[in-house]
Protein backbone atom coordinates (compact mmCIF):
# COMPACT_ATOMS: atom_id res chain seq x y z
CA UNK A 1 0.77 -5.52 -13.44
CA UNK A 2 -1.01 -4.71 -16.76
CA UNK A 3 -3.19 -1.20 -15.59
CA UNK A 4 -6.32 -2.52 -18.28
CA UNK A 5 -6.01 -5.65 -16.27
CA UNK A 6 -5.84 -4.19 -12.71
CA UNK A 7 -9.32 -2.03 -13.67
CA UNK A 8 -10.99 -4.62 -15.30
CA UNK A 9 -10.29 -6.66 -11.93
CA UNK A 10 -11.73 -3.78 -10.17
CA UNK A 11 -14.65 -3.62 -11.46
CA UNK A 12 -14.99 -7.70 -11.01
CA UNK A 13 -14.71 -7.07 -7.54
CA UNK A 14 -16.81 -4.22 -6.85
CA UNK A 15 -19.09 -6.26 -9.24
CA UNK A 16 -19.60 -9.20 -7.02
CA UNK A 17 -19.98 -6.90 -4.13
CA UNK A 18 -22.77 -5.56 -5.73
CA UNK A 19 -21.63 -1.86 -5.49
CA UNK A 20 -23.33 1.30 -7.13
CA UNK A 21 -23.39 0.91 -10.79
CA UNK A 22 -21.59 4.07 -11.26
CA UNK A 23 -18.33 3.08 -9.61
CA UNK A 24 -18.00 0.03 -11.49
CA UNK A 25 -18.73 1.92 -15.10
CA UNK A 26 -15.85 4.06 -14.00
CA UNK A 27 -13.17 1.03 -13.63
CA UNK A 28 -14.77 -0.06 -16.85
CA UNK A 29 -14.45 2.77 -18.54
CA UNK A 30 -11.17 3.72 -17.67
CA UNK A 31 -10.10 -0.14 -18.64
CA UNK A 32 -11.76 0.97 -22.36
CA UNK A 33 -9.82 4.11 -22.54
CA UNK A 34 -6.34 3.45 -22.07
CA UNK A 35 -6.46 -0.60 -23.69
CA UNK A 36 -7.07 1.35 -27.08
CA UNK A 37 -3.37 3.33 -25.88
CA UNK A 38 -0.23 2.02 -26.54
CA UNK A 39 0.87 0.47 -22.88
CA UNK A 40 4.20 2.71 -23.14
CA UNK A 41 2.14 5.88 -24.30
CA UNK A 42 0.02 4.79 -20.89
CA UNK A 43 3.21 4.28 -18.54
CA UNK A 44 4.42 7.75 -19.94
CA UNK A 45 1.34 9.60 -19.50
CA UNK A 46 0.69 8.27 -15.96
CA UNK A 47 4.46 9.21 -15.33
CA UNK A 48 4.13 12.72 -16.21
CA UNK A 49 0.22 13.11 -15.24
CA UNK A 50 -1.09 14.09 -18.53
CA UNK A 51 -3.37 11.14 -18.13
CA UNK A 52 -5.18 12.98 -15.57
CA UNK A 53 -6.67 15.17 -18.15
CA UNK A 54 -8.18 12.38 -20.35
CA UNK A 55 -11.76 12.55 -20.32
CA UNK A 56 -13.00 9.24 -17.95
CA UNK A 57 -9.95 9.09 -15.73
CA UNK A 58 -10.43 10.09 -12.49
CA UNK A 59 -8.60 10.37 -9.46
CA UNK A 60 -9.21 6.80 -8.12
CA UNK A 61 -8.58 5.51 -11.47
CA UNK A 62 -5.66 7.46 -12.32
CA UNK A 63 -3.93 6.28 -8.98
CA UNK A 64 -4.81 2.59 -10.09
CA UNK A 65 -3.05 2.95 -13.65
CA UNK A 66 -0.05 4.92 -12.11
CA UNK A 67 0.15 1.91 -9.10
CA UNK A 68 0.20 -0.50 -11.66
CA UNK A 69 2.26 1.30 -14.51
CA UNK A 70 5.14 1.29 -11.82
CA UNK A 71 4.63 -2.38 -11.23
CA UNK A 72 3.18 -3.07 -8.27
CA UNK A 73 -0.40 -4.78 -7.56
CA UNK A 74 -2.34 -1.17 -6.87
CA UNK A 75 -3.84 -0.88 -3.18
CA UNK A 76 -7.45 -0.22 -3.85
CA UNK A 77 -6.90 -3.74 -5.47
CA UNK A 78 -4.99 -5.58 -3.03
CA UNK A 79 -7.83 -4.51 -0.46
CA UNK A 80 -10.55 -5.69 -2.90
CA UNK A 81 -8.88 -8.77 -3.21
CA UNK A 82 -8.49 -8.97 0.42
CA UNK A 83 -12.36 -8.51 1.12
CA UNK A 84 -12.91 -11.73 -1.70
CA UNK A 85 -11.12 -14.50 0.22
CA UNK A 86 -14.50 -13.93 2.25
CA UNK A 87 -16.99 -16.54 0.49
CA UNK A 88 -20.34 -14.63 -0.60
CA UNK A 89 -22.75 -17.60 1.11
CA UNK A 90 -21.98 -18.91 4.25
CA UNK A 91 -23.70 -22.12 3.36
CA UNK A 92 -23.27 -24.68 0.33
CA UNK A 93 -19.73 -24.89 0.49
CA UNK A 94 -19.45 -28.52 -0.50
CA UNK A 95 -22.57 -27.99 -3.57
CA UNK A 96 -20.68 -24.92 -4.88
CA UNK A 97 -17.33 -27.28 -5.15
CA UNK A 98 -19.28 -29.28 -7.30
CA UNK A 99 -20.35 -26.35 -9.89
CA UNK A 100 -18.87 -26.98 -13.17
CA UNK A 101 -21.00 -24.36 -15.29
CA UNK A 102 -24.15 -21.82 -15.55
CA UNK A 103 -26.50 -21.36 -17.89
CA UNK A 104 -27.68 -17.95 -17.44
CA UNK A 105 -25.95 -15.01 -18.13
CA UNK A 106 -26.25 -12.05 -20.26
CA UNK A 107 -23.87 -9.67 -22.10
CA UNK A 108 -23.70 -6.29 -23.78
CA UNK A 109 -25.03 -7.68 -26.54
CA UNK A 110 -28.80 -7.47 -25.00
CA UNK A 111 -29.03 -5.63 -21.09
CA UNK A 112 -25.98 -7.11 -19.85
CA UNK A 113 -23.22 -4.35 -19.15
CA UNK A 114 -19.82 -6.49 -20.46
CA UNK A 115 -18.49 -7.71 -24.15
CA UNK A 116 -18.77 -11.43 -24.23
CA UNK A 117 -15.13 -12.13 -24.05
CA UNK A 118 -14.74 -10.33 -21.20
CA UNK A 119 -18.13 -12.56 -19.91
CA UNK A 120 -16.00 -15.74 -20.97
CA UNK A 121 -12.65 -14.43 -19.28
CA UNK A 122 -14.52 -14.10 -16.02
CA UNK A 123 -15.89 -17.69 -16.20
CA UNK A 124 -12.87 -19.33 -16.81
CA UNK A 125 -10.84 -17.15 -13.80
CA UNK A 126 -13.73 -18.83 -11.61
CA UNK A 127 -12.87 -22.13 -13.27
CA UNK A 128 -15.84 -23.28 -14.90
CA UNK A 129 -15.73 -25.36 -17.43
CA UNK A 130 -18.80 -24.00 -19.55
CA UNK A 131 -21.13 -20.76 -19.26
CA UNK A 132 -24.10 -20.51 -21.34
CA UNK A 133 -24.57 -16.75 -23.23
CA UNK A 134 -28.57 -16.38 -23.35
CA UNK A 135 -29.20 -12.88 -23.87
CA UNK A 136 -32.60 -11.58 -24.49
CA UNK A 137 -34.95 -12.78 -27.57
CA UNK A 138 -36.49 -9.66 -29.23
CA UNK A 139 -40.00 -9.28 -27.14
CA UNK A 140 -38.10 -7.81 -24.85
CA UNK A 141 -37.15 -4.65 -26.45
CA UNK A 142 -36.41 -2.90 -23.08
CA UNK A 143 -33.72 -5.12 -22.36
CA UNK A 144 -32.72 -4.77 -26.20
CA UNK A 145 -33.54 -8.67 -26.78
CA UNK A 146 -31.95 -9.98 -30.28
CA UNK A 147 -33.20 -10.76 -33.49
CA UNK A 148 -32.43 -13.39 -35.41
CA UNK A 149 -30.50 -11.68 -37.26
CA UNK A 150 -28.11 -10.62 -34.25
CA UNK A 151 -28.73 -13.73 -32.95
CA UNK A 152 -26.99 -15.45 -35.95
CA UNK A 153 -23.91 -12.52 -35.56
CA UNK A 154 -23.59 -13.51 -32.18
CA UNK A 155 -23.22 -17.30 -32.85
CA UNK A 156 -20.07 -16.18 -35.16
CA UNK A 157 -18.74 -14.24 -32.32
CA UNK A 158 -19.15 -17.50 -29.54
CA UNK A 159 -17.63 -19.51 -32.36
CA UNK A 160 -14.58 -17.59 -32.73
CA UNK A 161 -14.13 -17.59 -28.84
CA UNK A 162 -14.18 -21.22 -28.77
CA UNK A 163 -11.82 -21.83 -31.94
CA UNK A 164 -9.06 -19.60 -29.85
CA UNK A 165 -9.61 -20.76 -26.15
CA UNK A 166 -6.78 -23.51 -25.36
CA UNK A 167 -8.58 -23.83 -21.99
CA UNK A 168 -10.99 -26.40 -22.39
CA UNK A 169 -13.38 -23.91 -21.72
CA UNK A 170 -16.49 -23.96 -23.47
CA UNK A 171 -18.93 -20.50 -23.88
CA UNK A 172 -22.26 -21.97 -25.29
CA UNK A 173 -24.78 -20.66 -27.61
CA UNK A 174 -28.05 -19.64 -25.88
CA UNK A 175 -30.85 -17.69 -25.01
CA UNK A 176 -33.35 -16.53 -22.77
CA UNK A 177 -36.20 -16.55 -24.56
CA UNK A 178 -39.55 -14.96 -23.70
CA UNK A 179 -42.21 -17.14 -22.66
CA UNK A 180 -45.54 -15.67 -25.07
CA UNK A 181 -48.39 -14.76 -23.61
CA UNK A 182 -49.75 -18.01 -25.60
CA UNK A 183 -47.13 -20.45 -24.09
CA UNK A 184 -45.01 -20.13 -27.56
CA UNK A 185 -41.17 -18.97 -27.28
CA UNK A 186 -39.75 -16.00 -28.58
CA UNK A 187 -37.61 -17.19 -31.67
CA UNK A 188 -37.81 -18.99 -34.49
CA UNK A 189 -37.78 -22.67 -34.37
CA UNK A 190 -34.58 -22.88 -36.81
CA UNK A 191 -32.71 -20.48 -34.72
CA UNK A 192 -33.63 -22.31 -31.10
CA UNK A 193 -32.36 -25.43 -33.22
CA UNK A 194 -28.77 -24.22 -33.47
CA UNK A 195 -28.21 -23.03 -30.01
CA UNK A 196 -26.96 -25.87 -26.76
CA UNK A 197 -29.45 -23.79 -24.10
CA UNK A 198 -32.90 -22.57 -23.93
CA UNK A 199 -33.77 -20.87 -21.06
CA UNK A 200 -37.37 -20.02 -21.13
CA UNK A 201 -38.55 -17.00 -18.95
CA UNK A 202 -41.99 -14.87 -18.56
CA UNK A 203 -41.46 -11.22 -18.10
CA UNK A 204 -44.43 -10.24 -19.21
CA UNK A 205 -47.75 -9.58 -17.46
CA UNK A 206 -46.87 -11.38 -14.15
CA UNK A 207 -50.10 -10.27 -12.18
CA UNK A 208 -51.89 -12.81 -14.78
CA UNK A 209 -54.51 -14.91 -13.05
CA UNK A 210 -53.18 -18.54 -11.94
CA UNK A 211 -55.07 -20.54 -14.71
CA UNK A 212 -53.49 -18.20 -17.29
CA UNK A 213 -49.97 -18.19 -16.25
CA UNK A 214 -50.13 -21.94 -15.50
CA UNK A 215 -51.49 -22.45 -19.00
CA UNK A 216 -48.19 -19.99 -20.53
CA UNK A 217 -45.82 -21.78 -18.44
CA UNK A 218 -46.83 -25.57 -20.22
CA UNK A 219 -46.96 -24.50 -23.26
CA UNK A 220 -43.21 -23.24 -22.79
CA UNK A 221 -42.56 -26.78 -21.13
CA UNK A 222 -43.73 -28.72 -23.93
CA UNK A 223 -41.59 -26.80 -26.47
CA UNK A 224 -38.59 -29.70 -27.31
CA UNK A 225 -36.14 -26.63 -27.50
CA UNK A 226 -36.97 -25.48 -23.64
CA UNK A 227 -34.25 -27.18 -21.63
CA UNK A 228 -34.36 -24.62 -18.22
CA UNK A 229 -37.76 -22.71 -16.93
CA UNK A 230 -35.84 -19.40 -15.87
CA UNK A 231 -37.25 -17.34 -12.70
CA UNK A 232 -40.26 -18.97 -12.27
CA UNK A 233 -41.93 -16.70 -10.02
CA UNK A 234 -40.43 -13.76 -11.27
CA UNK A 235 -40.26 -12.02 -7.64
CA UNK A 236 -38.22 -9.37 -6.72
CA UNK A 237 -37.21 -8.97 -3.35
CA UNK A 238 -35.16 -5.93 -3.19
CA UNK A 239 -32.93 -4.35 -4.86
CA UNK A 240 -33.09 -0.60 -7.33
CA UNK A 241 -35.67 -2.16 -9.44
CA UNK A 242 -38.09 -2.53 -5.89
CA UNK A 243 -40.12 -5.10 -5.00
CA UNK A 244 -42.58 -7.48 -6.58
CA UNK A 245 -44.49 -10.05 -5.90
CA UNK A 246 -44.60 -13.68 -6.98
CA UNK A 247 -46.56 -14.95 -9.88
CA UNK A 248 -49.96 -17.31 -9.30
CA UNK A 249 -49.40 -20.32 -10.85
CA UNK A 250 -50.15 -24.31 -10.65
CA UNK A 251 -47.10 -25.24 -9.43
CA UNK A 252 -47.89 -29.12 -8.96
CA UNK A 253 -48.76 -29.37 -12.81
CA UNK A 254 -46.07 -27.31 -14.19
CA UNK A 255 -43.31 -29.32 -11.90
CA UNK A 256 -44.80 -32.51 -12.89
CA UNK A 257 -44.50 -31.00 -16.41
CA UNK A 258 -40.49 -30.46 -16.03
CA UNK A 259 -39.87 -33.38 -14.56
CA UNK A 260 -41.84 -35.21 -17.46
CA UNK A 261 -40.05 -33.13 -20.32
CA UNK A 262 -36.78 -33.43 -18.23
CA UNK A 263 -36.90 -29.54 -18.45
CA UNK A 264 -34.35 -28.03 -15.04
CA UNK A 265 -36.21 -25.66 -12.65
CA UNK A 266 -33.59 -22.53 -12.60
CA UNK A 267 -32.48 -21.73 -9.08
CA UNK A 268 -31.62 -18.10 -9.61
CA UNK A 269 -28.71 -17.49 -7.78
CA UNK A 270 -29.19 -13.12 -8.03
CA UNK A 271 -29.47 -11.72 -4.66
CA UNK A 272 -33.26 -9.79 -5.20
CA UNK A 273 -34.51 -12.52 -6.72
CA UNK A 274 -34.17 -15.85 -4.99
CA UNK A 275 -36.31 -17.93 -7.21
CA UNK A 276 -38.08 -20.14 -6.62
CA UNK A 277 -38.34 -20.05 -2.84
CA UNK A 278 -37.76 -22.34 -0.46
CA UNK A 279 -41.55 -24.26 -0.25
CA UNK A 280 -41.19 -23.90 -4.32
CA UNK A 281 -37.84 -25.93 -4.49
CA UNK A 282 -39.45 -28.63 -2.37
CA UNK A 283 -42.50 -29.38 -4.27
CA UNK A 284 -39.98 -29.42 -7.49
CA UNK A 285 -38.18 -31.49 -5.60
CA UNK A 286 -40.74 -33.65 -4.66
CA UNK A 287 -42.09 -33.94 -8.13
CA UNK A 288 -38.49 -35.16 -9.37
CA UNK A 289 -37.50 -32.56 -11.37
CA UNK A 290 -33.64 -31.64 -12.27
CA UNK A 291 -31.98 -28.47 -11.22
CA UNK A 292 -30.14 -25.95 -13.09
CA UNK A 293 -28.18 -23.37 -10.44
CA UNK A 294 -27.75 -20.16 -12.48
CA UNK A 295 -26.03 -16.84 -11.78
CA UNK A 296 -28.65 -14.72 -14.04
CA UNK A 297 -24.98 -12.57 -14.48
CA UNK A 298 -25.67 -9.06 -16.42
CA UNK A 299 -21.26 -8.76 -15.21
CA UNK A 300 -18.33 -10.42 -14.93
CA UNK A 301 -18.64 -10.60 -11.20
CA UNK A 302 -22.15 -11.60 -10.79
CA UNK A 303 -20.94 -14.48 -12.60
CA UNK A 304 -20.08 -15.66 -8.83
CA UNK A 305 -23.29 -15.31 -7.67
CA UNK A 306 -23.36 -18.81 -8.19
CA UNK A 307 -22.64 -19.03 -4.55
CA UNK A 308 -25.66 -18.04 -3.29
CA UNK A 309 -27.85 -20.53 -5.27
CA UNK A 310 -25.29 -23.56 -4.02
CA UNK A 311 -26.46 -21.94 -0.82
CA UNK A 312 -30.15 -22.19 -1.35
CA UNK A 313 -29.57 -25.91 -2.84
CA UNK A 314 -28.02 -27.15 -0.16
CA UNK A 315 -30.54 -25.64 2.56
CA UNK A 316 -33.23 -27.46 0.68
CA UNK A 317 -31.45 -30.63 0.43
CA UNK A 318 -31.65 -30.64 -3.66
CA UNK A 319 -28.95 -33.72 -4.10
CA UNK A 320 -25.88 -32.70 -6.78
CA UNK A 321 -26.63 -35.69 -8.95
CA UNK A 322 -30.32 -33.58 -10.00
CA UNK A 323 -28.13 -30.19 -10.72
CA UNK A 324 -27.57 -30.32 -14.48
CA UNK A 325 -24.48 -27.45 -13.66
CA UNK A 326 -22.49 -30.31 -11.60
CA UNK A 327 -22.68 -32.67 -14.92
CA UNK A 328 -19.76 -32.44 -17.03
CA UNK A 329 -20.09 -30.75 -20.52
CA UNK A 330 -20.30 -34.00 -22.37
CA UNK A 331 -23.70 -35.20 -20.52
CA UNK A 332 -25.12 -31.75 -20.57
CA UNK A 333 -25.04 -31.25 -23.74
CA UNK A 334 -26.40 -34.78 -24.46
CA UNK A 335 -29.44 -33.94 -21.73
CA UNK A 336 -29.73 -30.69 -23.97
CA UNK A 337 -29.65 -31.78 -27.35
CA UNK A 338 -33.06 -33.72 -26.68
CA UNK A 339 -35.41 -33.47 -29.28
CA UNK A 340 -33.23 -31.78 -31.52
């Protein structure tokens, strides 16, 4: 098999398994090495071992390329691939068949650690029909959030994607955009116009008092552009960044606010976050608000992370017909176009 391929897939696997970061930027790497070779050039080097001596091939990796160079599937592969016929979730099976998209993910372009095709390529091995790219907006300069400027570059690049894919697959043009500290979001009205998802998120100042954050939160709500309220609690619950706990916040009025402004409650799907929880999805529910299931991806493989927020659906009895990420493209993007 192609050896840029066979690393790439790697690093997809070790991705969704949630490895250390460090093993997966070596696949990565070594994919980005040898894909700007010449594939003979790589087949000879691996043949006579000179491609041991590139700097970012290592043993593992070297083995991998030489595996694949020679044609066969390599074995640290085939036992990754083994280990993924194992669902992620035990639960949800029947929700998760029912996932045709996500509208959360993030790429290289703001703290994600992938190019967007390679974001998009991922997606469509999964088979969804649609993914949503909403990288950071630029309040969030630790996370290298984008300006409008790179904003509008990065529309050019999910345009180009689209004009080439023969799929049906759709990558749209998004964001997650910070939530102000005075309930505004974090772009320009002109630029929120042109994109198909808004996914508005706080990360800012989450030990605010509940009659503060409650007050942030609705004024995000009310925006027309807002179409998903990302991690509303914003806990952590393990993981290398620690712990934290959830925010304070009315969660009666800002529910009754989604469900007014037809604005989806996000059911993170990452692993330390698991937000909302459980009592959270039921008063959401109870209020009648839609659902968006999201993977929050930062890499290819987190991109099925999807899994575990089918999981959390399903154990709170959220029906499929209130999860915007069952609907087909055509009547999401008529739900999201609202007030446009």
């Amino acid at each position: 098999m192609d050896a840029v391929d066979a690393l790439n897939e790697i690093a997809f696997w070790l991705e969704r398994e949630l490895a250390p970061t460090f093993k997966i930027q070596a696949f990565r790497k070594a994919a980005g090495i040898i894909g700007a070779l010449d594939p003979d050039e790589v087949a000879a080097r691996a043949r006579n071992g000179r491609l041991k001596s590139m700097k970012g091939i290592g043993d593992r990796t070297f083995e991998v390329i030489r595996q694949a160079v020679d044609g066969g599937v390599p074995e640290y592969l085939e036992g990754l691939r083994q280990r993924g016929q194992q669902p992620l979730a035990k639960g949800g099976a029947e929700l998760r068949s029912a996932l045709r998209g996500d509208l959360h993910s993030h790429s290289d372009w703001s703290d994600g650690g992938s190019p967007i095709e390679l974001m998009a390529d991922a997606a469509r091995t999964l088979g969804r029909d649609y993914l949503a790219l909403t990288d950071h907006s630029p309040n969030l300069k630790i996370a290298n959030g984008l300006s409008a400027e790179r904003l509008t570059e990065q529309l050019d690049v999910v345009a180009g994607i689209n004009h080439d894919d023969g799929s049906g697959f759709r990558l749209l043009a998004g964001i997650e955009v910070d939530i102000l500290e005075n309930g505004t979001l974090d772009q320009s009205p002109d630029m929120l116009d042109r994109l198909d998802i808004v996914v508005a998120s706080v990360h800012s100042k989450l030990r605010s008092d509940r009659r503060t954050m409650t007050d942030r939160m609705l004024g995000a709500i009310s925006d027309p552009h807002t179409n998903v309220l990302g991690h509303c609690t914003g806990r952590l619950l393990q993981g290398s960044r620690g712990t934290r706990p959830q925010s304070e916040f009315d969660a009666q009025r800002v529910f009754a606010a989604c469900a007014e402004q037809g604005v989806a409650v996000e059911i993170n799907s990452r692993p330390e976050r698991q937000d909302p929880p459980g009592e959270l999805i039921q008063l959401a529910l109870a209020a009648g608000c839609l659902f968006s299931i999201d993977s929050d991806a930062h890499a290819p493989g987190q991109l099925d992370f999807l899994q575990y927020g089918a999981e959390r659906a399903a154990a709170n009895g959220v029906p499929t017909e209130r999860i915007v990420t069952t609907w087909p493209l055509d009547r999401l993007l008529e739900w999201s176009g609202r007030g446009k």
